[in-house]
Protein backbone atom coordinates (compact mmCIF):
# COMPACT_ATOMS: atom_id res chain seq x y z
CA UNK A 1 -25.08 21.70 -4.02
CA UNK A 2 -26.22 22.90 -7.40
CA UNK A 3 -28.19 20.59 -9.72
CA UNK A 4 -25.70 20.96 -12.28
CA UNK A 5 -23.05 20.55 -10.36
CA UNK A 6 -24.69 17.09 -9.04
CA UNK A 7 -25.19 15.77 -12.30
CA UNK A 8 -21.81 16.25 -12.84
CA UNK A 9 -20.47 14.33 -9.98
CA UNK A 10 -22.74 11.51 -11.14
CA UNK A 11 -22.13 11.38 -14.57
CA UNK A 12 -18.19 10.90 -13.65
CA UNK A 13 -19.20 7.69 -11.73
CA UNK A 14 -20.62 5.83 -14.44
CA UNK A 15 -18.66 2.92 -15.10
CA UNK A 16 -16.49 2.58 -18.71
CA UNK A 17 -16.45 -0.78 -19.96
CA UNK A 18 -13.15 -1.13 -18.67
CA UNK A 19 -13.80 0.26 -15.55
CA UNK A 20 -16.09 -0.50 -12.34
CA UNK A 21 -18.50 1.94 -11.41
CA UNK A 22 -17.26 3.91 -7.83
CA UNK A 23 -19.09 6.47 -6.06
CA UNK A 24 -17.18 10.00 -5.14
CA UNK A 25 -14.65 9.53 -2.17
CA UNK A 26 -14.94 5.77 -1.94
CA UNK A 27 -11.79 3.40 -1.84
CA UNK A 28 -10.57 2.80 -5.41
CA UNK A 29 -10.81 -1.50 -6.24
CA UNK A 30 -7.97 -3.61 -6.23
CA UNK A 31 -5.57 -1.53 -3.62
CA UNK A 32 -4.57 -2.24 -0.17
CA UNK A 33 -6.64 -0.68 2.27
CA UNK A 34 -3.88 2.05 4.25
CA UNK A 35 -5.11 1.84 8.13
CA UNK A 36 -2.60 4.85 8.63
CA UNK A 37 -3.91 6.74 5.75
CA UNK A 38 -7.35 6.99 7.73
CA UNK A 39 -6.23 8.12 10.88
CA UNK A 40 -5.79 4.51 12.93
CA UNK A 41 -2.62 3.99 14.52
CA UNK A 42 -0.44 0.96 16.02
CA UNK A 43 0.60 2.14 19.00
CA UNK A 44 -0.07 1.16 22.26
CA UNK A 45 -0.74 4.71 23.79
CA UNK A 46 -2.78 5.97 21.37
CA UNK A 47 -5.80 6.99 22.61
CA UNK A 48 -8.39 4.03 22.33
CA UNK A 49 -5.87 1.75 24.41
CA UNK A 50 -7.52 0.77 27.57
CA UNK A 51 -10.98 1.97 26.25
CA UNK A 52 -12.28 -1.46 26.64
CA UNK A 53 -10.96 -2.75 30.09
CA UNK A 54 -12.91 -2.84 33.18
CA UNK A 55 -11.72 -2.54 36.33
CA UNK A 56 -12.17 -2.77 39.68
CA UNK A 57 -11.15 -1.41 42.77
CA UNK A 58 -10.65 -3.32 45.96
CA UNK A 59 -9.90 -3.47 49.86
CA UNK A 60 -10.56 -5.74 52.45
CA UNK A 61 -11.02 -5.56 56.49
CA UNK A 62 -10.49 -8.67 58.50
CA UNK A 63 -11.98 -10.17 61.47
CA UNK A 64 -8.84 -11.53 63.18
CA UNK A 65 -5.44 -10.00 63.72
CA UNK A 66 -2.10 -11.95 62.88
CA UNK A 67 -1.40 -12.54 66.56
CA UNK A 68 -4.40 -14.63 67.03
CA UNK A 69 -3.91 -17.02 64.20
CA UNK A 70 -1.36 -20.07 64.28
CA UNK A 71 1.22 -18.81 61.29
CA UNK A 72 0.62 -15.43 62.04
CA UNK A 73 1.37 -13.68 58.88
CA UNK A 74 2.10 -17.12 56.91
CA UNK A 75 -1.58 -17.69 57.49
CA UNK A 76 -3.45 -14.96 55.83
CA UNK A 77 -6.16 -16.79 54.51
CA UNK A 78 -7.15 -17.65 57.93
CA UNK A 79 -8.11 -13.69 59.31
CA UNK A 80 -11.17 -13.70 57.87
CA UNK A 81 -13.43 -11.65 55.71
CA UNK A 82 -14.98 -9.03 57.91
CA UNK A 83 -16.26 -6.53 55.12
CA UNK A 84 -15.25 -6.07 51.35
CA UNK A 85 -15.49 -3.02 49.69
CA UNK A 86 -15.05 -2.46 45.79
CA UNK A 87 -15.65 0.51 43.60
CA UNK A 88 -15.67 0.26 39.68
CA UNK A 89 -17.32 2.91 37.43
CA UNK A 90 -20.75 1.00 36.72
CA UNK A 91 -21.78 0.00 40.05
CA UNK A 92 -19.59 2.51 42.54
CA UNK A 93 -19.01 1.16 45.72
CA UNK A 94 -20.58 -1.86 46.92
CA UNK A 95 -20.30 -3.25 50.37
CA UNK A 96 -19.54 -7.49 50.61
CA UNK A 97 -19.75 -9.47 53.84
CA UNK A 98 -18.51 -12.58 54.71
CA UNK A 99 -21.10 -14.81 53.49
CA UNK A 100 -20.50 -12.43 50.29
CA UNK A 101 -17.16 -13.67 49.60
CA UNK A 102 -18.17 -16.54 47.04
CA UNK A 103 -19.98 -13.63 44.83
CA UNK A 104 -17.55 -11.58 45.42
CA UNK A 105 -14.41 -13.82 43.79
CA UNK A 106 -16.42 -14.60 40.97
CA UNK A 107 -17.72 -10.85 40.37
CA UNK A 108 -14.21 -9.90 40.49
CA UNK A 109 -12.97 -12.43 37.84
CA UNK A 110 -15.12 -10.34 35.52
CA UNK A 111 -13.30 -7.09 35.29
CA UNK A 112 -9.64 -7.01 33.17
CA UNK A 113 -7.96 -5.66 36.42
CA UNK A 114 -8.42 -5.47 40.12
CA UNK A 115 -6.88 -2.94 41.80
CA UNK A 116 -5.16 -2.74 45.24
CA UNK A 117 -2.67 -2.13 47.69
CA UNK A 118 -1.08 -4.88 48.71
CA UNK A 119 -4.03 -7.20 47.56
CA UNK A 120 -1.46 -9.95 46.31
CA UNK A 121 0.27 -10.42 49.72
CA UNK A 122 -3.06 -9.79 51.54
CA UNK A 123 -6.54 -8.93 50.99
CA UNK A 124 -6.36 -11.89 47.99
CA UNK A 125 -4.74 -14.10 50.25
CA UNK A 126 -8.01 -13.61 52.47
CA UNK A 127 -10.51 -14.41 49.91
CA UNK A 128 -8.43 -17.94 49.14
CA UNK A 129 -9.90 -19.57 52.27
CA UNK A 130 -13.46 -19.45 50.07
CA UNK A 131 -12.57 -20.31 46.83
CA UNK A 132 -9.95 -20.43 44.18
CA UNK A 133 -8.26 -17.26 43.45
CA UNK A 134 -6.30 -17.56 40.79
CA UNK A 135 -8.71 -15.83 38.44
CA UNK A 136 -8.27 -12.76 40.65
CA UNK A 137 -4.70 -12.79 40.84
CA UNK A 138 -4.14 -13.13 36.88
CA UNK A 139 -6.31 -9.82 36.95
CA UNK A 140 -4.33 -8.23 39.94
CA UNK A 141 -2.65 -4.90 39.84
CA UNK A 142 -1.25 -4.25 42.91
CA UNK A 143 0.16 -0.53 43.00
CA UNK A 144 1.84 -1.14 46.35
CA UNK A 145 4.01 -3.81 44.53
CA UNK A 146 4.58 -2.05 42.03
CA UNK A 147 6.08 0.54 43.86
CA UNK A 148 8.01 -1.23 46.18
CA UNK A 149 9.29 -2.50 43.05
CA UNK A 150 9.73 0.65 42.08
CA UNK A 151 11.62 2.49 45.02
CA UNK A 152 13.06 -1.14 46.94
CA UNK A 153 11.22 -0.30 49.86
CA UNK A 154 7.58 -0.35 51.15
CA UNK A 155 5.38 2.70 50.86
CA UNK A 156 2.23 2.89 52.96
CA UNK A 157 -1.02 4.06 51.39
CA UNK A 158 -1.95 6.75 54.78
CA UNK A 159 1.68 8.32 53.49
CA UNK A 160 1.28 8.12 49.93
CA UNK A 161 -2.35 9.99 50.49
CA UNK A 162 -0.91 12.34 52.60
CA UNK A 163 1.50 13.32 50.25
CA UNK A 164 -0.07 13.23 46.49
CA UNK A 165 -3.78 13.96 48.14
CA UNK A 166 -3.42 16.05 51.12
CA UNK A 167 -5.84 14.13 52.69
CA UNK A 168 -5.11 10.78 55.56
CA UNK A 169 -6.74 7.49 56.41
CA UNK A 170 -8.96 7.97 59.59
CA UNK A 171 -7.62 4.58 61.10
CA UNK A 172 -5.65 1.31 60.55
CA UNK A 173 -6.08 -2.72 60.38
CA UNK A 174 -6.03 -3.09 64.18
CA UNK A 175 -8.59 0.02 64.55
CA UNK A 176 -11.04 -1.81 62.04
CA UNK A 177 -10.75 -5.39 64.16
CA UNK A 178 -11.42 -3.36 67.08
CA UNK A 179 -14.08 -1.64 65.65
CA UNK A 180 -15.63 -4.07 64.68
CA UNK A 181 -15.59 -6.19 67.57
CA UNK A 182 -17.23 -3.34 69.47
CA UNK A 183 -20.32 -3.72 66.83
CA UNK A 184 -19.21 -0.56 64.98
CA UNK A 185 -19.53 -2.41 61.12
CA UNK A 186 -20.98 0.40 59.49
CA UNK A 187 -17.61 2.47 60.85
CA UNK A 188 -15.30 -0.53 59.20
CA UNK A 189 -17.10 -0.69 55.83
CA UNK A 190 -16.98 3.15 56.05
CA UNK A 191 -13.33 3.48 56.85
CA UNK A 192 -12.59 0.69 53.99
CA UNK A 193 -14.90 2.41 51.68
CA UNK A 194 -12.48 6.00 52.37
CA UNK A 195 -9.72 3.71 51.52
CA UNK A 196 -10.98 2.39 48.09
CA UNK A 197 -11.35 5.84 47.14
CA UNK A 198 -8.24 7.37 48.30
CA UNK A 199 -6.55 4.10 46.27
CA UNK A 200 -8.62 5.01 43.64
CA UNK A 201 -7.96 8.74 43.74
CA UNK A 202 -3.96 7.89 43.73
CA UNK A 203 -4.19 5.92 40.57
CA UNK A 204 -5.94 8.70 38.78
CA UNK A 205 -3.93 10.82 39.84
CA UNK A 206 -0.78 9.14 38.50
CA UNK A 207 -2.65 8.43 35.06
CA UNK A 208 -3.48 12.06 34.73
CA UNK A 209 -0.05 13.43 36.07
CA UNK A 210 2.19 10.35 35.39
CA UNK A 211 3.33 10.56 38.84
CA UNK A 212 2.92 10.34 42.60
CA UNK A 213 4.39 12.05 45.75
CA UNK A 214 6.39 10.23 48.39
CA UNK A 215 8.76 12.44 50.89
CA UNK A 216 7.83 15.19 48.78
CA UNK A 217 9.69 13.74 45.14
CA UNK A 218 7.75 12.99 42.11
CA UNK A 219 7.70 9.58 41.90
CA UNK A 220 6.96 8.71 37.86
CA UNK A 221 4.52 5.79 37.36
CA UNK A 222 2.98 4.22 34.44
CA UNK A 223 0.01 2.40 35.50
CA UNK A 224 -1.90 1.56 32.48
């Protein structure tokens, strides 16, 4: 900037009498600051919504099989936790046993939301037999529900990666148990790690699109 031009710019911030001294491009005194006058806006989709949540991704194998539990199905909590797995941007995936499952509930009721499919009916409804869950379900998004919601029927995950990813589980519940059983419990955590990511690969895919394929329709979600 030229000198004189400087001098200018200072001499016409000098105060009057009358008047408080301001410096070039500040906020005059004595108005109302105008948040939309700077750019900042109300709305819930503007950009910086979200910027602050954490969340968490998570699946769960089993040791037992409803068939060999009295309740079957009404008995969820007693299955038991074979293997964990969880993804979230800071850590990636991490692998949680049995003896884990303590850590795990409370490590989870650090995050804004925990994402799964069909946690709230299930893989939740495991982790109750070793503590309190009710932290972890007041952080639950559970995109299976939401869909089912959604369409009024049930969606697997295998068919809903089959048809937004191209891409297809490499096994099922009863496959894990078996699996495990055998001694194979790097193959479980391995087969619940693929599905974390494919979960996690859906989601983003229906925050970037704003939908998801089922039986080849566009499906339009808002998961925020």
């Amino acid at each position: 900037m030229p000198r004189s031009r400087w001098r200018t710019e200072v001499a016409a911030t000098k105060a009057t009498p009358n008047q408080p001294r301001r410096l070039p491009g500040s906020i005059k005194p004595n108005r109302p600051l105008q948040l939309q006058n700077l750019g900042y806006r109300k709305r819930k989709d503007t950009y910086l919504a979200g910027l602050f949540d954490r969340e968490i991704y998570l699946d769960i194998e089993t040791l037992r099989i409803s068939s060999e539990v009295d309740g079957g199905w009404g008995n969820i909590r007693a299955f038991g936790l074979a293997v964990a797995v969880t993804w979230d941007k800071e850590h990636a995936f991490r692998r949680w046993y049995e003896e884990d499952a303590l850590k795990l509930i409370t490590e989870l009721e650090q995050f804004t939301h925990v994402i799964t499919f069909n946690g709230n009916r299930f893989d939740i409804e495991v982790l109750r037999a070793y503590a309190p869950v009710e932290g972890v379900r007041n952080r639950s998004m559970d995109i299976h529900e939401l869909l089912h919601k959604q369409l009024g029927h049930r969606v697997k995950l295998d068919q809903l990666a089959k048809d937004t990813l191209g891409t297809a589980k490499s096994g099922d519940g009863l496959d894990a148990v078996r699996w495990w059983r055998a001694g194979q419990k790097d193959r479980v955590a391995e087969y619940c790690e693929q599905d974390v990511a494919i979960l996690r690969d859906v989601v983003e895919h229906g925050r970037a699109k704003g939908f998801v394929v089922i039986s080849a329709k566009q499906v339009r979600v808002q998961w925020e």
